[in-house]
N, C-alpha and C. Protein backbone atom coordinates (compact mmCIF):
# COMPACT_ATOMS: atom_id res chain seq x y z
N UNK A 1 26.07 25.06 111.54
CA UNK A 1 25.41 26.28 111.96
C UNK A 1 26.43 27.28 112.50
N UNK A 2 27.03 26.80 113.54
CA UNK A 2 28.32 27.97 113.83
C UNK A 2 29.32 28.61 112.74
N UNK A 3 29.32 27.89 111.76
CA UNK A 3 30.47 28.33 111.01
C UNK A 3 29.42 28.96 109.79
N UNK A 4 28.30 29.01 109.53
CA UNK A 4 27.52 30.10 109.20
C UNK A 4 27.30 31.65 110.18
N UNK A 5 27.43 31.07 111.73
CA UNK A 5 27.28 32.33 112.01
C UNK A 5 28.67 32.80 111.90
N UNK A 6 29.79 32.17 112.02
CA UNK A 6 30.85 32.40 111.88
C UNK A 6 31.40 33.55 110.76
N UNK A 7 31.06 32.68 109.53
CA UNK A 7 31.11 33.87 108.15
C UNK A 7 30.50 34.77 108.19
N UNK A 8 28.92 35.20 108.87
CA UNK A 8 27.84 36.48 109.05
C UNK A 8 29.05 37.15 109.70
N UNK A 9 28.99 36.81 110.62
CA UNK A 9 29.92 38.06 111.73
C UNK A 9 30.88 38.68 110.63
N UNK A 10 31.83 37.87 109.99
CA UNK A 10 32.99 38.46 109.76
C UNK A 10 32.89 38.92 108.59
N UNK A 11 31.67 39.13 107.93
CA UNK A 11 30.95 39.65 106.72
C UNK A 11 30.57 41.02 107.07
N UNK A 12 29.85 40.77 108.22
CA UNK A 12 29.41 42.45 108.89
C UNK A 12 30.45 43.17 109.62
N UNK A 13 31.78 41.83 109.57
CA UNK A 13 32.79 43.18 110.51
C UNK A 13 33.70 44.11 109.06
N UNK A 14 33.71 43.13 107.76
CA UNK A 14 34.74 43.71 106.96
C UNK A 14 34.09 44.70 106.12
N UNK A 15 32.29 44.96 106.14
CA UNK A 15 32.02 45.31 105.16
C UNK A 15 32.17 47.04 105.45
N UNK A 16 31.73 47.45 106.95
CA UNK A 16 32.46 48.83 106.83
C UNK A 16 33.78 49.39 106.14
N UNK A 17 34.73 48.65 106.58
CA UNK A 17 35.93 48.58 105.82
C UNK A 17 36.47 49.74 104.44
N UNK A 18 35.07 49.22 104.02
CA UNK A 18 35.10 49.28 102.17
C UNK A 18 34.28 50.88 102.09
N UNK A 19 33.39 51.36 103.34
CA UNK A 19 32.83 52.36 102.83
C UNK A 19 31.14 52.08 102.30
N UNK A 20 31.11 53.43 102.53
CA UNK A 20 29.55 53.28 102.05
C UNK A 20 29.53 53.69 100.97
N UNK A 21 28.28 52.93 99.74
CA UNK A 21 28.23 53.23 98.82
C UNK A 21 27.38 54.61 98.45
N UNK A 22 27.43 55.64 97.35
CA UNK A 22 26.40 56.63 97.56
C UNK A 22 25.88 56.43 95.86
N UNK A 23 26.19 56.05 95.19
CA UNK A 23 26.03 55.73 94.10
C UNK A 23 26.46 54.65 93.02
N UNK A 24 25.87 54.36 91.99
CA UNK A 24 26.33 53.19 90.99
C UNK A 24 25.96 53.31 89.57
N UNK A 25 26.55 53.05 89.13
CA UNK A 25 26.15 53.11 87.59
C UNK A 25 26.74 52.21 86.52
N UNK A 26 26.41 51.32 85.51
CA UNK A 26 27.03 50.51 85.08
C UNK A 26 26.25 49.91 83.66
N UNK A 27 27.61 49.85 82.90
CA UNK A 27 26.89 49.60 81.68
C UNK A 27 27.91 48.16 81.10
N UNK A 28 27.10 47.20 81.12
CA UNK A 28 28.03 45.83 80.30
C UNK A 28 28.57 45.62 81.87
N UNK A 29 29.75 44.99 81.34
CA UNK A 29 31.10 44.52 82.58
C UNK A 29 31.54 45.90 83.01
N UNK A 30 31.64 47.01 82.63
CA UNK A 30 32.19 48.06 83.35
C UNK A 30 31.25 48.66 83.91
N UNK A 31 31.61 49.58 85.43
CA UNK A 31 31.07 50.10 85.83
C UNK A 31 31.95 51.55 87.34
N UNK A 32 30.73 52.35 87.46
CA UNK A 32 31.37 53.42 88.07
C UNK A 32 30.85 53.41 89.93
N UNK A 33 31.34 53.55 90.67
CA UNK A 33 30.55 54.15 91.61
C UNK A 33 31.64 54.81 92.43
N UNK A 34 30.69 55.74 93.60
CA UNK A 34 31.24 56.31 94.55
C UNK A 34 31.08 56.09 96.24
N UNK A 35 32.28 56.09 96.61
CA UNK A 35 32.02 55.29 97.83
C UNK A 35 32.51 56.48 99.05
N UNK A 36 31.87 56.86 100.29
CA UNK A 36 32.09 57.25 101.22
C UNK A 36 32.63 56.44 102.36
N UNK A 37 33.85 56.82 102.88
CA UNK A 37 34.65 56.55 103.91
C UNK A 37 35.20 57.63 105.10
N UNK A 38 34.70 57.49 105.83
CA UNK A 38 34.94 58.69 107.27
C UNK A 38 34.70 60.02 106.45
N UNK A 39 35.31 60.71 105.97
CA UNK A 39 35.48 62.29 105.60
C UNK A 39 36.45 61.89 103.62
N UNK A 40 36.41 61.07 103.14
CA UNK A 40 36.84 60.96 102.50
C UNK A 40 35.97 60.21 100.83
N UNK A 41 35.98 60.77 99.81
CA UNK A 41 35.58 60.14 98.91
C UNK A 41 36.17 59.43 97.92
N UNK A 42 35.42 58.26 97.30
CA UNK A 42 36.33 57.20 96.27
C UNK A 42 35.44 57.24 95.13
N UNK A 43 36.33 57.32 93.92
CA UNK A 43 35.51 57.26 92.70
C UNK A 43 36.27 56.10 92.05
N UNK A 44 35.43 54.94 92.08
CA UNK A 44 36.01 53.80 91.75
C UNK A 44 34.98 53.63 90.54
N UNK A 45 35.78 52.95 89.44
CA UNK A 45 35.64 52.79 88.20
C UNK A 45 36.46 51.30 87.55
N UNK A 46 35.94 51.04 86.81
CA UNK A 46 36.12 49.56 85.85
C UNK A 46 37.08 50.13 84.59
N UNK A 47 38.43 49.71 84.46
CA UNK A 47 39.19 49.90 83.72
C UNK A 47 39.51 49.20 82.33
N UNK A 48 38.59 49.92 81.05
CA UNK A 48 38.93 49.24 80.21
C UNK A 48 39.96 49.26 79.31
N UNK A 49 41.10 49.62 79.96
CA UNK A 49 42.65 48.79 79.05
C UNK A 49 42.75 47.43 79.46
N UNK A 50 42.30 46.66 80.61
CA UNK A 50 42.62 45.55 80.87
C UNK A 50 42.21 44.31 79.69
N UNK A 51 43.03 43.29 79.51
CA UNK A 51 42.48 42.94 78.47
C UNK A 51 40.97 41.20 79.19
N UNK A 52 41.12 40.75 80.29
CA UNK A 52 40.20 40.39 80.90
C UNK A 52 38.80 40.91 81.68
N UNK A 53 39.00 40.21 82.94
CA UNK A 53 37.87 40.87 83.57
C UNK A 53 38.89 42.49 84.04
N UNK A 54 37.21 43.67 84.08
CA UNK A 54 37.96 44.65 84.42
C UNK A 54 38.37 44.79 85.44
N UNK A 55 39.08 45.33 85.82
CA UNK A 55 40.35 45.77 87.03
C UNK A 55 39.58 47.31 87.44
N UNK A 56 39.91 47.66 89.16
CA UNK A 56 39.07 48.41 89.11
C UNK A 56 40.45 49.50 89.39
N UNK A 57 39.85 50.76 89.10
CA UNK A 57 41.02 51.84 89.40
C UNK A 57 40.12 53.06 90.44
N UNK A 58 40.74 53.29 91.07
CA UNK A 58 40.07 54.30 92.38
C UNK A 58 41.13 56.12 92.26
N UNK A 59 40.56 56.73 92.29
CA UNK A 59 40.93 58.67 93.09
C UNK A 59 40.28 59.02 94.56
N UNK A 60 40.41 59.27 94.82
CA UNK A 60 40.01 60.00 96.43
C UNK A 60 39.88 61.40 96.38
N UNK A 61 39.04 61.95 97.23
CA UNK A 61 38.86 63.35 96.97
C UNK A 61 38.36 63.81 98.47
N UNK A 62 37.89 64.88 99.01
CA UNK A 62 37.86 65.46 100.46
C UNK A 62 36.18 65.86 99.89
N UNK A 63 35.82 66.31 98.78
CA UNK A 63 35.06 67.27 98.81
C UNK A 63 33.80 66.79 97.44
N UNK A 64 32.75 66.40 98.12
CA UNK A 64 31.83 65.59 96.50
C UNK A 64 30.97 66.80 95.90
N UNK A 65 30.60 68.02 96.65
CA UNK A 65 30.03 69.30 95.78
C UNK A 65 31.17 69.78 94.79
N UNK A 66 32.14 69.76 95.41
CA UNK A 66 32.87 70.46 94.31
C UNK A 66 33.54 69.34 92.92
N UNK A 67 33.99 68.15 93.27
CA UNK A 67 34.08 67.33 92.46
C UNK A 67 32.50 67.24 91.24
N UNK A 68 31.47 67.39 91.68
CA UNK A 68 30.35 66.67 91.44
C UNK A 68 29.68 68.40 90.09
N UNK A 69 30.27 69.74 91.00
CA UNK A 69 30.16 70.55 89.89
C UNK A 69 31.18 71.05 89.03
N UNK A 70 32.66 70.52 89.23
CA UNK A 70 33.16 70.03 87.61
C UNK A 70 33.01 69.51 86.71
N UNK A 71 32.24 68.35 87.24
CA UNK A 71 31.98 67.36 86.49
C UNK A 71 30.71 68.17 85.37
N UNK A 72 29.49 68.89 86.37
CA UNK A 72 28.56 69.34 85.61
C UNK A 72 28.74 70.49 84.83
N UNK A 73 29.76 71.02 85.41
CA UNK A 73 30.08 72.29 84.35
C UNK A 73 30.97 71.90 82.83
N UNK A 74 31.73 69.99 83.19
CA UNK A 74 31.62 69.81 81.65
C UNK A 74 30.53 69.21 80.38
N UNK A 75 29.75 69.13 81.59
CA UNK A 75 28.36 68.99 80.59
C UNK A 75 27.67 69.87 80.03
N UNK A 76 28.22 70.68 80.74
CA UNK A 76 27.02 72.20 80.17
C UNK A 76 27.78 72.86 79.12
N UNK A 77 28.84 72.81 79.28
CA UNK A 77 29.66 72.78 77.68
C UNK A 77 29.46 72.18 76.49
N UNK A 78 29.09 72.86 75.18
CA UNK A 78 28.68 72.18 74.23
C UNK A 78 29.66 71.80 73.57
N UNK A 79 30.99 71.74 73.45
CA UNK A 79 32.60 71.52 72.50
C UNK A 79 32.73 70.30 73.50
N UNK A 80 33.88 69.41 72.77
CA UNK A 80 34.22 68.31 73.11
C UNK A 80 35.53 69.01 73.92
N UNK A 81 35.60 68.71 75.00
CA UNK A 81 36.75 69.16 75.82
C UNK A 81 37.27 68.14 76.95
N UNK A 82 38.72 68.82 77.91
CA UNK A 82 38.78 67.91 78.98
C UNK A 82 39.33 68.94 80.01
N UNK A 83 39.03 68.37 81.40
CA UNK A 83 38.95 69.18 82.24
C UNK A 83 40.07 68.49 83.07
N UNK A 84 40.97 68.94 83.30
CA UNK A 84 42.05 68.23 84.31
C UNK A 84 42.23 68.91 85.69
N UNK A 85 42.08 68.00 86.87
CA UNK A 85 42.15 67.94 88.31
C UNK A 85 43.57 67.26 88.57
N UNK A 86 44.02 68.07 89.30
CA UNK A 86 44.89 67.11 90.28
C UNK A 86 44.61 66.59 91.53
N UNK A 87 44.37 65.71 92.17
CA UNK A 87 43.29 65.15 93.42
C UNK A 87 44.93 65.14 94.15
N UNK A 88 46.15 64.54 94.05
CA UNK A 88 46.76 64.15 94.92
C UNK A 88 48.04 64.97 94.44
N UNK A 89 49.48 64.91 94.85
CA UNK A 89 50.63 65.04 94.50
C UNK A 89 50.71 63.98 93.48
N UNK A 90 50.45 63.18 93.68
CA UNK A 90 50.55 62.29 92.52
C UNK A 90 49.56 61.67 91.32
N UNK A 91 48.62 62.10 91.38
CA UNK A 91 47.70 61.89 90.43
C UNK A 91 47.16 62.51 90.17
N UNK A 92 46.75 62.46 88.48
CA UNK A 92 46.35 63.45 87.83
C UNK A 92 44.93 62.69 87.06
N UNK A 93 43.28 63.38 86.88
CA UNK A 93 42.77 63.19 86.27
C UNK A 93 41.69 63.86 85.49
N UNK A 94 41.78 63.42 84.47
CA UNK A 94 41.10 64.05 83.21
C UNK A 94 40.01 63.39 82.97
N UNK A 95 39.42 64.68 82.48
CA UNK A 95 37.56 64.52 82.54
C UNK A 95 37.78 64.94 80.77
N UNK A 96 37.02 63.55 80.13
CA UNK A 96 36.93 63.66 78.88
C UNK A 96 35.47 63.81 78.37
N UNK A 97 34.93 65.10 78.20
CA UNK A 97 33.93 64.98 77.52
C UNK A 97 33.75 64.92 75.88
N UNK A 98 32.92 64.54 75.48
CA UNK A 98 32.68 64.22 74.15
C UNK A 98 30.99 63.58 73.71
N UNK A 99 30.44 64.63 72.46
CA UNK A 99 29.40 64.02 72.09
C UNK A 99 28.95 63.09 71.56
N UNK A 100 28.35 62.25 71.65
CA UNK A 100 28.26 60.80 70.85
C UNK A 100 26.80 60.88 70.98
N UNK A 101 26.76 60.56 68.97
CA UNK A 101 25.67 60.27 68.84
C UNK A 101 24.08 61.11 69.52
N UNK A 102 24.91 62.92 69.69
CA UNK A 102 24.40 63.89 69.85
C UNK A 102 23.89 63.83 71.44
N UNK A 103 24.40 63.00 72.20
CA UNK A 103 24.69 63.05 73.84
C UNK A 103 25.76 63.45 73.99
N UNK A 104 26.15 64.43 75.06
CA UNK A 104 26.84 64.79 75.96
C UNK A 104 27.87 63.60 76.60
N UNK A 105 28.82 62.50 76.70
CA UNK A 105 29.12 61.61 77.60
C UNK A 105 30.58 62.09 78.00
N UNK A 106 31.06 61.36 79.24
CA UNK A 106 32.22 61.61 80.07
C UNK A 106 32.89 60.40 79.98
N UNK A 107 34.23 60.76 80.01
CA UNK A 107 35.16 59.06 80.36
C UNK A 107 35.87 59.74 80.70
N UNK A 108 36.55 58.77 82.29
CA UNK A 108 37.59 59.33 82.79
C UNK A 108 38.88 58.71 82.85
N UNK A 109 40.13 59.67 82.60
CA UNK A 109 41.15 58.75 82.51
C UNK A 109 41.70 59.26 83.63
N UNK A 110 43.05 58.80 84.15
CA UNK A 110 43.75 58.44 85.53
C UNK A 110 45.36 58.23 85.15
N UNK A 111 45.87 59.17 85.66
CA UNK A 111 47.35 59.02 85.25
C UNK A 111 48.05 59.20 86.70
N UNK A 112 48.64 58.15 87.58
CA UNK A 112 49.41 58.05 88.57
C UNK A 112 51.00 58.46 88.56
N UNK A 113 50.86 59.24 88.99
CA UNK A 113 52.88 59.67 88.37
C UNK A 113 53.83 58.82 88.92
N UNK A 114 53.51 58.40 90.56
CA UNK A 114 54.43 57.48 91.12
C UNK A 114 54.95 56.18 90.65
N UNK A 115 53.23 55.69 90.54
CA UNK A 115 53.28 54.12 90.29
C UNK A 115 53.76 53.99 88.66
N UNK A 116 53.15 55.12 87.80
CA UNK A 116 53.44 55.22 86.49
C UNK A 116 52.31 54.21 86.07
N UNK A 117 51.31 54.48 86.78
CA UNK A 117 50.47 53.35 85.77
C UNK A 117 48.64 54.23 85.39
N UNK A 118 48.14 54.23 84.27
CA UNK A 118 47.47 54.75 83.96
C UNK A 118 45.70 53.69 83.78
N UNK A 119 44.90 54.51 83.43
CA UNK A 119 43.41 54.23 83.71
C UNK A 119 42.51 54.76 82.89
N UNK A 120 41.23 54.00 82.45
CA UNK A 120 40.74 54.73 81.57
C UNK A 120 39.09 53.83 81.75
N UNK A 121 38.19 54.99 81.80
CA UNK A 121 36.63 54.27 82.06
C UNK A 121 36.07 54.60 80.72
N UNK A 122 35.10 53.49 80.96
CA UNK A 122 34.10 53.92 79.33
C UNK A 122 33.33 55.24 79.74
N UNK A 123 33.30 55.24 78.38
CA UNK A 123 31.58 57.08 78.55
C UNK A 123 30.87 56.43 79.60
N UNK A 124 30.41 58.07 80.07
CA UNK A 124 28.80 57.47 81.09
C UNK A 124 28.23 59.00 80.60
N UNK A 125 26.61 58.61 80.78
CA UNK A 125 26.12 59.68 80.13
C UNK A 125 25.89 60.68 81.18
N UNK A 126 25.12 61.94 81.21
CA UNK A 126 24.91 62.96 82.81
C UNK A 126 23.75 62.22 83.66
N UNK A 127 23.21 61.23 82.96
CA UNK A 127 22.24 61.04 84.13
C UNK A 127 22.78 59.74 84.64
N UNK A 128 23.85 59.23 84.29
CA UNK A 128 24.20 57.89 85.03
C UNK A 128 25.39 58.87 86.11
N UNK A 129 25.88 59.79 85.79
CA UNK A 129 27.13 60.75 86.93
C UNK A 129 25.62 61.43 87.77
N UNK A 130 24.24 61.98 87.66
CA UNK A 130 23.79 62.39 88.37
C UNK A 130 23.64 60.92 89.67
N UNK A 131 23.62 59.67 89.23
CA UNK A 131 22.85 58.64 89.93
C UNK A 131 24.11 58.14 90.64
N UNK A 132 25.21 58.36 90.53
CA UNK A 132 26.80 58.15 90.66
C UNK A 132 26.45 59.26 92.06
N UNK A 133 26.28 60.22 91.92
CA UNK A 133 26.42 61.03 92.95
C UNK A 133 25.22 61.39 93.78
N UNK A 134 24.75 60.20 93.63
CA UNK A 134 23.29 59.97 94.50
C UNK A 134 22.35 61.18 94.30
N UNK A 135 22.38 61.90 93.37
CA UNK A 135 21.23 62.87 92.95
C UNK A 135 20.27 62.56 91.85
N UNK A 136 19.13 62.36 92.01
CA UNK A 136 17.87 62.04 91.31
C UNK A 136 18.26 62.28 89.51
């Protein structure tokens, strides 16, 4: 019994840690969400170059209105395009839109200049990025 309450406690002390979740979305083994931490946001995503289970790759950002209407202003674009952000001094990422199968979908890739190591999520369609960013 103690060493059940033992693991509770230290379950509820690490899970702040990680942030609150505000959204999720997920299709197969990959998947997207966004996580809130103090004043800070994470867009963590399932990386499919890996050739196992996916590996997850994370960006950070200050600001989820303005992240959240880039994102929608490449939907409202009807051409297949990409929209590039720089979030950090060192990272760079690109918003790939493209129609499939006469939907609108996004995949995002992730290019780290420091580490030199790169990232890449499957499509998600606008209503799995509306549910990503906790809007109906």
């Amino acid at each position: 019994m103690t060493r059940i309450l033992f693991f509770s406690f230290m379950l509820l002390i690490a899970l702040p840690s990680f942030g609150q979740e505000i959204g999720f979305a997920n299709s197969g083994i990959h998947s997207i969400k966004l996580l809130k931490s103090d004043n800070l946001f994470s867009f963590v995503y399932s990386d499919i170059n890996t050739k196992k289970l996916p590996k997850e790759n994370s960006f950070n950002f200050h600001n989820k209105e303005t992240v959240y209407k880039i994102i929608m202003d490449g939907f409202s674009n009807d051409n297949d395009h990409q929209m590039i952000v720089l979030t950090t001094n060192d990272t760079i990422i690109k918003f790939e839109f493209r129609k499939i199968n006469g939907e609108k979908m996004l995949k995002i890739k992730q290019n780290n200049l420091q580490s030199k190591t790169f990232g890449t999520s499957i499509f998600f369609t606008q209503d799995e990025i509306h549910q990503l960013f906790g809007n109906p």
